[in-house]
Protein backbone atom coordinates (compact mmCIF):
# COMPACT_ATOMS: atom_id res chain seq x y z
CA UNK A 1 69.96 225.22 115.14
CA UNK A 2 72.96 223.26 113.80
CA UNK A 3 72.95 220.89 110.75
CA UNK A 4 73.04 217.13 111.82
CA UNK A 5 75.66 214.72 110.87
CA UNK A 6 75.35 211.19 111.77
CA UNK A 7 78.41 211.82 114.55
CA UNK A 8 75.97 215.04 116.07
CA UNK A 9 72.67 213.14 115.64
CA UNK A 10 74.40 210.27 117.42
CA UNK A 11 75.80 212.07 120.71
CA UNK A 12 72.21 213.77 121.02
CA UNK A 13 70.45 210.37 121.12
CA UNK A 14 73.10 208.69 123.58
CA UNK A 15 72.65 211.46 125.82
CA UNK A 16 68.96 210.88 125.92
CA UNK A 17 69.53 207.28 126.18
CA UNK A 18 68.49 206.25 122.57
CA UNK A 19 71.03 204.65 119.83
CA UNK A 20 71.70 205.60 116.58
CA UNK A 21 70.74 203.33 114.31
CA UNK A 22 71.03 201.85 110.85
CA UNK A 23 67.61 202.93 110.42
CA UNK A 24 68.35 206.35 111.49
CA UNK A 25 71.38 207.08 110.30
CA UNK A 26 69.57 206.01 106.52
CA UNK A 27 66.64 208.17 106.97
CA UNK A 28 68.80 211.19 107.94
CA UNK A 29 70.94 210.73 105.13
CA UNK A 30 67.91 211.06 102.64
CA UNK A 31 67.07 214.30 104.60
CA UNK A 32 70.27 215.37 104.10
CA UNK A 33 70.12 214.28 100.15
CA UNK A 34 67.30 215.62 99.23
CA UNK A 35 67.37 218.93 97.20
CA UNK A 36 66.03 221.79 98.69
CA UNK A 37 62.55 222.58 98.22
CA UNK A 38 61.89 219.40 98.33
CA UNK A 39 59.59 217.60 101.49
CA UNK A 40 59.15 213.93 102.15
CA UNK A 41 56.22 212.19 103.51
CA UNK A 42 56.37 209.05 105.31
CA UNK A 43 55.12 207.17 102.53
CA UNK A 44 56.78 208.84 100.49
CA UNK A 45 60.16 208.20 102.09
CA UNK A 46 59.55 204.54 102.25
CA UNK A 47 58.91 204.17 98.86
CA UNK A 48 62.50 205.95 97.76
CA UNK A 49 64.26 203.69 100.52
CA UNK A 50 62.12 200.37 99.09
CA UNK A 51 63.57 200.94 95.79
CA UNK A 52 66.84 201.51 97.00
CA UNK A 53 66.44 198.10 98.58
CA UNK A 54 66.37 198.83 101.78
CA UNK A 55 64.36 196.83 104.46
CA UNK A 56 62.60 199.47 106.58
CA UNK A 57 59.22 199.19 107.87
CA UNK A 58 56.96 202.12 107.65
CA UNK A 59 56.21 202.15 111.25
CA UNK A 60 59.78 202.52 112.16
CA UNK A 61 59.92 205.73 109.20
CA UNK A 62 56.97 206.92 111.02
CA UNK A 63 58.31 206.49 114.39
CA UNK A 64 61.92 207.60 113.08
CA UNK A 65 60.28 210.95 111.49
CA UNK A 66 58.51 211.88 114.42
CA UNK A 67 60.94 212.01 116.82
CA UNK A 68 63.97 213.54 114.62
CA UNK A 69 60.73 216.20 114.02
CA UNK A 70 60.52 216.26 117.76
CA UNK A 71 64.53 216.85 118.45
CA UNK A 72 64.33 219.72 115.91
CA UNK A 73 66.59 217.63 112.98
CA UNK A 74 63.19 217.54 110.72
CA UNK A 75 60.31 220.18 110.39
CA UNK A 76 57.22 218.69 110.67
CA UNK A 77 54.87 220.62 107.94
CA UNK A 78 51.09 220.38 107.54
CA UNK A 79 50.84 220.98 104.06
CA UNK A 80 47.25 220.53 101.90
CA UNK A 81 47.72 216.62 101.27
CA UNK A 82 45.86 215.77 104.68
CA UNK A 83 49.39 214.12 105.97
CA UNK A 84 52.31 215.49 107.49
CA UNK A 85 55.47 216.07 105.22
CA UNK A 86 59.27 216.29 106.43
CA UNK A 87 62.09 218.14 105.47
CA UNK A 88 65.13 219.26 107.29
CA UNK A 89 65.33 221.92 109.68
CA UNK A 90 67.63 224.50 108.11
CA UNK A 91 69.20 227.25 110.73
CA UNK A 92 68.75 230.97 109.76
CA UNK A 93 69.23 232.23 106.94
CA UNK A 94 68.09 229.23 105.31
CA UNK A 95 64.56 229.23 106.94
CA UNK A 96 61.26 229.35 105.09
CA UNK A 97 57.78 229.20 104.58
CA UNK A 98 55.21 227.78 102.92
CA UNK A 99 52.52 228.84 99.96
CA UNK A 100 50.61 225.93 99.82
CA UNK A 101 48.09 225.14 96.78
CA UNK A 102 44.92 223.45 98.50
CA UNK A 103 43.66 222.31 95.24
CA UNK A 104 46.74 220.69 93.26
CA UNK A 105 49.35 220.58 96.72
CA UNK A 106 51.98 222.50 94.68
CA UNK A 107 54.08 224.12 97.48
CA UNK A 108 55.90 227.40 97.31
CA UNK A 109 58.78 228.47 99.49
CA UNK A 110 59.20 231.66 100.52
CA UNK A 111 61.44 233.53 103.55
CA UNK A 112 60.07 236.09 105.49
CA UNK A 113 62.54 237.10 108.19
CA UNK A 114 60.01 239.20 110.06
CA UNK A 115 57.96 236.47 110.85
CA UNK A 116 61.00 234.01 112.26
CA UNK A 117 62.15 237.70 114.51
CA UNK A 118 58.59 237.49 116.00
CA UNK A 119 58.70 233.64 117.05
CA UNK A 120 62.00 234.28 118.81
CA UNK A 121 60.78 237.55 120.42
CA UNK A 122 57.53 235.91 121.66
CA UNK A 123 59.97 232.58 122.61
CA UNK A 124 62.38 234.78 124.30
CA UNK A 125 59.62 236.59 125.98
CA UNK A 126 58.54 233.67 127.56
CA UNK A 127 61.62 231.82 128.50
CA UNK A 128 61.21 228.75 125.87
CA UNK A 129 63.69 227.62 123.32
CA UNK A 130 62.74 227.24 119.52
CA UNK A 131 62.51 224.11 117.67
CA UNK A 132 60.95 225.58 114.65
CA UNK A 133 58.71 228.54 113.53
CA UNK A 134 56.84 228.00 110.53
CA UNK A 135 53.75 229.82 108.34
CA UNK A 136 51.63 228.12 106.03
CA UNK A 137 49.52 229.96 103.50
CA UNK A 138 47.08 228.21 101.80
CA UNK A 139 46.18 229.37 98.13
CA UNK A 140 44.47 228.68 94.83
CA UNK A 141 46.90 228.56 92.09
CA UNK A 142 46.21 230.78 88.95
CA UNK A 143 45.77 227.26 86.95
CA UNK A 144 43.22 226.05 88.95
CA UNK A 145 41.35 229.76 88.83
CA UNK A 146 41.01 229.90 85.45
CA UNK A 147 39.73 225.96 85.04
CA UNK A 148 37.13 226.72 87.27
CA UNK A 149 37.71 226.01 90.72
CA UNK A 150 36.46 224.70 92.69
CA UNK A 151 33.17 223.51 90.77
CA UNK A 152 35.04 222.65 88.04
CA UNK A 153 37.85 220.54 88.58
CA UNK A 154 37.82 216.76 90.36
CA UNK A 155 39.20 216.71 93.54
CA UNK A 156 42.41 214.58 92.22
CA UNK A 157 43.27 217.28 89.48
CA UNK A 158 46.92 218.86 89.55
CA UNK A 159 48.09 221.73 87.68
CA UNK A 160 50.72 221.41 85.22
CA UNK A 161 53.33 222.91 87.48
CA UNK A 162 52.44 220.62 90.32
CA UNK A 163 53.40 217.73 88.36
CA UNK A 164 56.48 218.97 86.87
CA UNK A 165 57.70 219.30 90.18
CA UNK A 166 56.68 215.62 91.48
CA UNK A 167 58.51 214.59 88.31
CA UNK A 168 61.27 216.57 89.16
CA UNK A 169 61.46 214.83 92.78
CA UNK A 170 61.13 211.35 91.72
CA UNK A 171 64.48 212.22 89.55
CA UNK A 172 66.34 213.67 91.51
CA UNK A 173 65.24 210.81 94.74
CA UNK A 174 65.98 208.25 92.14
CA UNK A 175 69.94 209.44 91.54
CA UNK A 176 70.54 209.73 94.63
């Protein structure tokens, strides 16, 4: 699966009869700005555009999100927040998986090349074509272990880590 450029993302959705436009082309590019490792809700990604000034509406993110998830541009992840998350969809070598911490959502990628080699043997087996082949592992981190969990801890708690790297995020969105 190739990286998308606004010129590649464009040709796909004329030849399906859509346009490319200023909305799309803006939430791509904050795909394509966004540091690795790092996933994007819808909310989330309306909030980083709002600041930036722009004058999206969250139905068109959602709307947007969903079908560059559903041309293969963005993985779609299910990640312990209870909402969807978005990132893009890197080709091989660059794919990965996800360690997920149910209790404080601090996510851990990992790559596992054995488990992308079985999706395309079991896609190629039946005569599909891939869009994306993901595994999520939910965990406990070693924080939240040793406070207690689950009796312990309030549902909103995070573990330091967790919010190191949400501070990390909102840096790095806000430079960009």
């Amino acid at each position: 699966m190739p990286l998308y450029t606004a010129s590649s993302l464009k040709a796909e959705l004329n030849s399906k009869g859509w346009r490319l436009t200023p909305q799309r082309e803006t939430i791509l590019h904050v795909f394509q700005n966004l540091p690795r490792g790092n996933h994007l809700s819808a909310e989330e990604l309306y909030n980083v555009l709002h600041k930036r000034g722009e004058q999206i509406s969250l139905s068109t993110i959602y709307r947007t999100v969903k079908l560059m998830a559903r041309m293969g541009i963005l993985r779609e992840l299910e990640l312990a927040e209870g909402h969807k998350h978005y990132e893009l969809n890197h080709p091989y070598p660059h794919h990965h998986h996800h360690l997920v911490c149910v209790q404080c959502n601090r996510t851990i990628e990992f790559r596992n090349d054995t488990i992308l080699k079985q999706g395309v043997k079991q896609v190629d087996k039946m005569g599909l074509e891939l869009i994306d082949c993901q595994l999520t592992i939910h965990t406990i981190c070693p924080e939240a272990l040793r406070r207690g969990w689950p009796a312990m801890l309030p549902s909103n708690w995070a573990c330091s880590r967790a919010i190191a790297q949400t501070e990390e995020l909102e840096e790095d969105l806000s430079e960009n």
